[in-house]
Protein backbone atom coordinates (compact mmCIF):
# COMPACT_ATOMS: atom_id res chain seq x y z
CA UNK A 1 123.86 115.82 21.71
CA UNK A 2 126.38 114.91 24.30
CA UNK A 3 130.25 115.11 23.19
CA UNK A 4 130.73 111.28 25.15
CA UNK A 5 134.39 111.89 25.07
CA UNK A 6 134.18 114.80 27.34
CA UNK A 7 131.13 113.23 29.18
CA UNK A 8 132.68 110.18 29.53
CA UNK A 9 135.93 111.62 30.70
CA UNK A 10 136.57 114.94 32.57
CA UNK A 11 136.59 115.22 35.93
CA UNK A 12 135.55 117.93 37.70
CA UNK A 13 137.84 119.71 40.22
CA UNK A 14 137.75 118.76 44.20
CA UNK A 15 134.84 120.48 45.41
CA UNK A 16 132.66 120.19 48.79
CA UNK A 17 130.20 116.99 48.61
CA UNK A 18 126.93 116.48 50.53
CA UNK A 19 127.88 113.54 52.99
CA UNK A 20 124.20 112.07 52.28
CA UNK A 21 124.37 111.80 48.50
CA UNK A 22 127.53 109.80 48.69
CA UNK A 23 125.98 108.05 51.25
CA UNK A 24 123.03 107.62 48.94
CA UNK A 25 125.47 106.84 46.45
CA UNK A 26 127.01 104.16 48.23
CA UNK A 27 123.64 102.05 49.03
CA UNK A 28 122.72 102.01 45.59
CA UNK A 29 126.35 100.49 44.25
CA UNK A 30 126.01 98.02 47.22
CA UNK A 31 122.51 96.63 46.09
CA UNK A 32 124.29 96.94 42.57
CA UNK A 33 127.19 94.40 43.78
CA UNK A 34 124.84 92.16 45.59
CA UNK A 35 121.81 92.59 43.34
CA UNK A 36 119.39 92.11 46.25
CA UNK A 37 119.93 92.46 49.74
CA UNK A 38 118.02 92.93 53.36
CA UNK A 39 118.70 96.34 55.56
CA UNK A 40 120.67 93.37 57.90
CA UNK A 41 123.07 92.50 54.78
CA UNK A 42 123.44 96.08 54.06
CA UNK A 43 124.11 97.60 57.74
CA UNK A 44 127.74 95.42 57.18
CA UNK A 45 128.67 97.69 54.33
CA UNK A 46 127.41 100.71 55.06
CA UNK A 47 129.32 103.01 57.90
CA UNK A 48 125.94 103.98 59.01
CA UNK A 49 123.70 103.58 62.25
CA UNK A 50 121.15 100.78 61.00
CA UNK A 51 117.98 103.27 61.59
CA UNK A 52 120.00 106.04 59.71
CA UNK A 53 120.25 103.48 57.07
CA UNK A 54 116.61 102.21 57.39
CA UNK A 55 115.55 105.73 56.14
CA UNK A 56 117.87 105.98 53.34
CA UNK A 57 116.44 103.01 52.25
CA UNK A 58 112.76 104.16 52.35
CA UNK A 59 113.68 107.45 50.79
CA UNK A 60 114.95 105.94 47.86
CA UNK A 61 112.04 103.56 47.22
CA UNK A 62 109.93 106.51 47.81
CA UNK A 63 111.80 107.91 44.63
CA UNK A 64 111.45 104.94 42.95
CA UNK A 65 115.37 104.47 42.60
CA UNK A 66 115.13 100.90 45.02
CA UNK A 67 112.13 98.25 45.02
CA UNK A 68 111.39 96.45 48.13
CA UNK A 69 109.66 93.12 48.30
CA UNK A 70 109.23 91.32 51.67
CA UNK A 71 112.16 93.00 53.22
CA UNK A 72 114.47 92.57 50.18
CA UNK A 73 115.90 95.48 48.32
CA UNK A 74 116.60 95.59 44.93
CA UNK A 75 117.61 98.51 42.53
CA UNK A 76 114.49 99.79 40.97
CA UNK A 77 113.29 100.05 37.17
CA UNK A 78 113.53 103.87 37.51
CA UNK A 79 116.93 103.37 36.53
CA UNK A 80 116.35 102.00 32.80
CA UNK A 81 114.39 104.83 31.55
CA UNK A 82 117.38 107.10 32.49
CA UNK A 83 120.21 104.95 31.96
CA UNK A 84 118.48 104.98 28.03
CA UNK A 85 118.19 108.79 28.03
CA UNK A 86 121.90 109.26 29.03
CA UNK A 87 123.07 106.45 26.28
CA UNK A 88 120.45 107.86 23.40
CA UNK A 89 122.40 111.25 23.58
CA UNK A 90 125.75 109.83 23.16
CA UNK A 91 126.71 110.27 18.97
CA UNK A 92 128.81 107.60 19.33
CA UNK A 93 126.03 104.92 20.48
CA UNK A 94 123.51 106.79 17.32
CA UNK A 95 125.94 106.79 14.93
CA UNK A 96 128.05 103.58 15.64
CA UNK A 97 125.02 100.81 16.20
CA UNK A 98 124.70 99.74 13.36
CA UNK A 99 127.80 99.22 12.51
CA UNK A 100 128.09 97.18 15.31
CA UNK A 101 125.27 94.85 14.17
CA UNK A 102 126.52 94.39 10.51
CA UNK A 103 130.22 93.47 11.70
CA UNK A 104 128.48 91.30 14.31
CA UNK A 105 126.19 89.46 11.58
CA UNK A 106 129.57 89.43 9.30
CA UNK A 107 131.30 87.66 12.20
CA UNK A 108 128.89 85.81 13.70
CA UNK A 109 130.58 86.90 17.35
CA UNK A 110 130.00 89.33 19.84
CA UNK A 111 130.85 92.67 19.10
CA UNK A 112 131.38 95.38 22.00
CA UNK A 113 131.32 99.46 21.43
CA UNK A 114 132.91 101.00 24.07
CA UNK A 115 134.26 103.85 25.68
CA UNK A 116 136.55 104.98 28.54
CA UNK A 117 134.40 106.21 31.72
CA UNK A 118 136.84 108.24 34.41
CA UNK A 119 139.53 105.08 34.73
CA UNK A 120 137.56 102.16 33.36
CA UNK A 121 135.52 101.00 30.16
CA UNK A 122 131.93 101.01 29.77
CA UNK A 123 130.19 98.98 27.32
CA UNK A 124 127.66 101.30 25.11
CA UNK A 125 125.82 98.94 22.78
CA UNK A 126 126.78 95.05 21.77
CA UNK A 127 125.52 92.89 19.58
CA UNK A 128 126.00 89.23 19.80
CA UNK A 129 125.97 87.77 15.55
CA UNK A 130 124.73 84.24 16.71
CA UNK A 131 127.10 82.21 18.02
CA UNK A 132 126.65 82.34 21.93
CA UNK A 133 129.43 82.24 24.11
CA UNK A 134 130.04 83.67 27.96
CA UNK A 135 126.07 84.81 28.19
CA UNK A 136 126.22 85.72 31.76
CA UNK A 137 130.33 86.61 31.57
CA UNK A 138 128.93 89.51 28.67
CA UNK A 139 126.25 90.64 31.21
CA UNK A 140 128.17 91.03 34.42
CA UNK A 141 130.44 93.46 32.17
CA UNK A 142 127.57 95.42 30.99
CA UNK A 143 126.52 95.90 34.47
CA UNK A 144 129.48 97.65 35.90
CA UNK A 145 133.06 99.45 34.21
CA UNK A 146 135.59 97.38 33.35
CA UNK A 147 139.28 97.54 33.54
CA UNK A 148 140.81 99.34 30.55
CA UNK A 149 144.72 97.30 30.78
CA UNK A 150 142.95 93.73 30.27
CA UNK A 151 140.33 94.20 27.33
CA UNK A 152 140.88 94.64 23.61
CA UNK A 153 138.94 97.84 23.82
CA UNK A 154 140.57 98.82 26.64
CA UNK A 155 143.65 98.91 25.32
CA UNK A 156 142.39 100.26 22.27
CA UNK A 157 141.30 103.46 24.57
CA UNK A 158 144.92 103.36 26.40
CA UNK A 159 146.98 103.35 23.42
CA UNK A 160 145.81 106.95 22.34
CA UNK A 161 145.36 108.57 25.80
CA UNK A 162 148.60 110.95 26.34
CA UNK A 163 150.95 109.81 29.21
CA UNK A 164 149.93 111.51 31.83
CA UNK A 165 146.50 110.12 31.52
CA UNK A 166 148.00 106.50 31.07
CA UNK A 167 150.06 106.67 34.38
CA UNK A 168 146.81 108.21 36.31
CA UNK A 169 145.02 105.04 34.95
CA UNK A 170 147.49 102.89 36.74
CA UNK A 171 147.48 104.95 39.38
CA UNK A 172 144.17 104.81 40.03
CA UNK A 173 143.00 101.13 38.71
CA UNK A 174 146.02 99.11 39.28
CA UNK A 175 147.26 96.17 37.22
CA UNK A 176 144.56 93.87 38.32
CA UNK A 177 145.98 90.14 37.77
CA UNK A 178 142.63 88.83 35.94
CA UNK A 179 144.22 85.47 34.23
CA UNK A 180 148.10 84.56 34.34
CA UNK A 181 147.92 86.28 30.50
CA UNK A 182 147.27 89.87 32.18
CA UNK A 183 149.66 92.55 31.92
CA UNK A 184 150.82 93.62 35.38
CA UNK A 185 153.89 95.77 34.75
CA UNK A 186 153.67 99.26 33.63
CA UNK A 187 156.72 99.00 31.93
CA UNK A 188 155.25 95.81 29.68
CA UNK A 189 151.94 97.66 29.31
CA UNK A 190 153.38 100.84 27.70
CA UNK A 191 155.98 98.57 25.54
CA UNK A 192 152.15 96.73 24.20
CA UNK A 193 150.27 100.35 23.91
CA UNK A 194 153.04 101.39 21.68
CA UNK A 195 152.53 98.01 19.48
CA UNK A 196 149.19 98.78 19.28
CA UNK A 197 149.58 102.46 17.89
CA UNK A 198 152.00 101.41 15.26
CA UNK A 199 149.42 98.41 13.94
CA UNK A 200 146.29 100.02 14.45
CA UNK A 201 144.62 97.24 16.72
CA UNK A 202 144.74 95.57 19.87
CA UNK A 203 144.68 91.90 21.29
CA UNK A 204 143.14 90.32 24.28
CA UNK A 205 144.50 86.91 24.31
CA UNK A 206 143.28 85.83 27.40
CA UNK A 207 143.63 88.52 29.54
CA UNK A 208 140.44 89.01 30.71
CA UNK A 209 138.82 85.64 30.98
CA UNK A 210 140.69 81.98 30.23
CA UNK A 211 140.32 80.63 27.01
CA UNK A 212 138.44 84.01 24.85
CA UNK A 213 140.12 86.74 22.55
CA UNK A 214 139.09 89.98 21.29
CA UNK A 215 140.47 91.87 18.81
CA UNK A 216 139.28 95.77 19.54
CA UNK A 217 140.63 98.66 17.40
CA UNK A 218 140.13 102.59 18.73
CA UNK A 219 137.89 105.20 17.58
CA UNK A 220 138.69 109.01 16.63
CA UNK A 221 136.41 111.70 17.22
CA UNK A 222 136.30 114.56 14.67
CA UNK A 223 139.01 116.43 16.85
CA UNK A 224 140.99 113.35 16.75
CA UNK A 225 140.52 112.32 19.92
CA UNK A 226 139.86 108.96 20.69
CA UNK A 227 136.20 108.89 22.30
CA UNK A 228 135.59 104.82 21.88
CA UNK A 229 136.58 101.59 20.38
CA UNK A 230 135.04 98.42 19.10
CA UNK A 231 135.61 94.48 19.26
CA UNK A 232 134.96 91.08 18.29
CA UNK A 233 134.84 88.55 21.02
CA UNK A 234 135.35 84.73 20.70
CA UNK A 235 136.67 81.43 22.17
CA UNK A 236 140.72 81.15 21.38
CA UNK A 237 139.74 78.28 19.09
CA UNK A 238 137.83 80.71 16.76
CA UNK A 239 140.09 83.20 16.68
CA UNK A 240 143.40 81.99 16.23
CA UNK A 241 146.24 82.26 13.20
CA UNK A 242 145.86 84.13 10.51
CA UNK A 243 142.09 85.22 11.44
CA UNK A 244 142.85 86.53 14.51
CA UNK A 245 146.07 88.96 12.94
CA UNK A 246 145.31 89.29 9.93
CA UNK A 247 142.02 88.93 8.78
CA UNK A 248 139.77 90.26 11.61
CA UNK A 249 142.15 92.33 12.47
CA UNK A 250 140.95 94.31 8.91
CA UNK A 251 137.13 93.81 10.10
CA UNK A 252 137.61 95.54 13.02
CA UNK A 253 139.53 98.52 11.81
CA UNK A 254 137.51 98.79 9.24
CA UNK A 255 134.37 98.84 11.37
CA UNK A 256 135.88 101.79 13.39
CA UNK A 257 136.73 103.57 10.26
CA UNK A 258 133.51 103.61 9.05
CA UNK A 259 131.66 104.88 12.53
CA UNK A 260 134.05 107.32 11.96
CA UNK A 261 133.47 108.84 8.75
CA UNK A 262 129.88 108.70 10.30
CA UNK A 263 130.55 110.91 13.36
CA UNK A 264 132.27 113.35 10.49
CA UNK A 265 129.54 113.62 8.08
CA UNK A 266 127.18 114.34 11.14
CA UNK A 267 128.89 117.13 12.63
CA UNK A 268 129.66 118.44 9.21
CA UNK A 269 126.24 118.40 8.17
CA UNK A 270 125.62 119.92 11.74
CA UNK A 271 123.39 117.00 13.61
């Protein structure tokens, strides 16, 4: 089975690319940001002659990896088959699912298991305990990586990356402003990180979207490494006092714990 924190996280060094796979590459995230388009809508995004383009497309519905219906492309179902292959090999996602689902049932909230992916967060598995909040919010963010400085999980996953990793982060992602709660200076971000190794847990209080918390705490591989967190996600009126530092808080960590000690006893018994 797949390590996910390695998966999920080393890059590989510079190397020569094939200027037609990123260009491949880059048709396929387009049609993921617009989620349909026409070769006209596409030729304004794409830095290539419209009949080069016009092939690309047909290639890749040839392949299966785009469906076309009168003249508008779409990504193609080829894509769930492997997207579940890559996530069924990932311990993490075996071993930490149903975990997810009992804290979720406990809570009756959404829970999120997630892990870092190069700079950002991608959502593994989440399970939503019954109350239904921010339906098409929770799938925009399972469609594409989120930022890691703005989400309880996120800065669940920065808090025990070394330094050098932290400042690439920046580097790379920015301080994106989501709300007017968002930490946008380094400085204040570290100062929180640092909070958030000394309690075990971190807080979104508004910092992704206006008026919902999360409360996400990290979790340890068997090397120690961090290689995911989990979270609870609610309306500010749900989570609030007590509940939201105290009480869930303990629910959370103690979720994490537990997918823990089940990612030991696996490699110890040697699954």
């Amino acid at each position: 089975m797949i390590n996910e924190n390695q998966h999920m996280t080393e890059r590989e060094p510079p190397t020569r690319r094939i200027k037609s796979m990123q260009t491949a590459s880059e048709v396929l995230r387009e049609l993921q940001s617009q989620s349909e388009a026409t070769l006209s809508d596409l030729c304004g995004n794409i830095d290539v002659a419209k009949s080069t383009l016009h092939t690309y497309l047909q290639t890749l519905v040839a392949e299966g990896f785009i469906d076309k219906s009168d003249g508008v492309y779409r990504l193609g179902l080829r894509f769930i088959p492997l997207g579940e292959s890559v996530r069924n090999r990932i311990d993490l996602y075996q071993l930490g699912k149903e975990e997810v689902n009992r804290l979720a049932e406990e809570t009756n909230e959404w829970v999120h298991l997630a892990v870092a992916y190069r700079s950002r967060e991608v959502t593994l598995y989440e399970h939503n305990g019954g109350e239904t909040v921010a339906v098409d919010y929770q799938r925009r963010t399972r469609e594409s990586p989120q930022y890691l400085h703005c989400t309880a999980t996120g800065k669940a996953l920065l808090a025990y990356f070394n330094d050098n990793r932290v400042t690439e982060t920046i580097a790379t992602e920015g301080l994106v402003q989501q709300t007017e709660q968002t930490i946008t200076d380094p400085d204040e971000l570290r100062e929180e990180l640092e909070e958030i190794r000394e309690r075990g847990y971190a807080v979104n209080d508004e910092e992704e979207i206006r008026g919902m918390r999360s409360v996400g705490a990290p979790i340890q591989d068997v090397d120690g490494t961090v290689c995911g967190a989990i979270s609870v996600t609610a309306p500010k009126t749900r989570l609030s006092g007590d509940y939201l530092y105290n009480d869930l808080p303990e629910l959370v960590m103690e979720a994490a714990n537990i997918i823990e000690i089940n990612l030991e006893s696996a490699a110890a018994s040697g699954e």
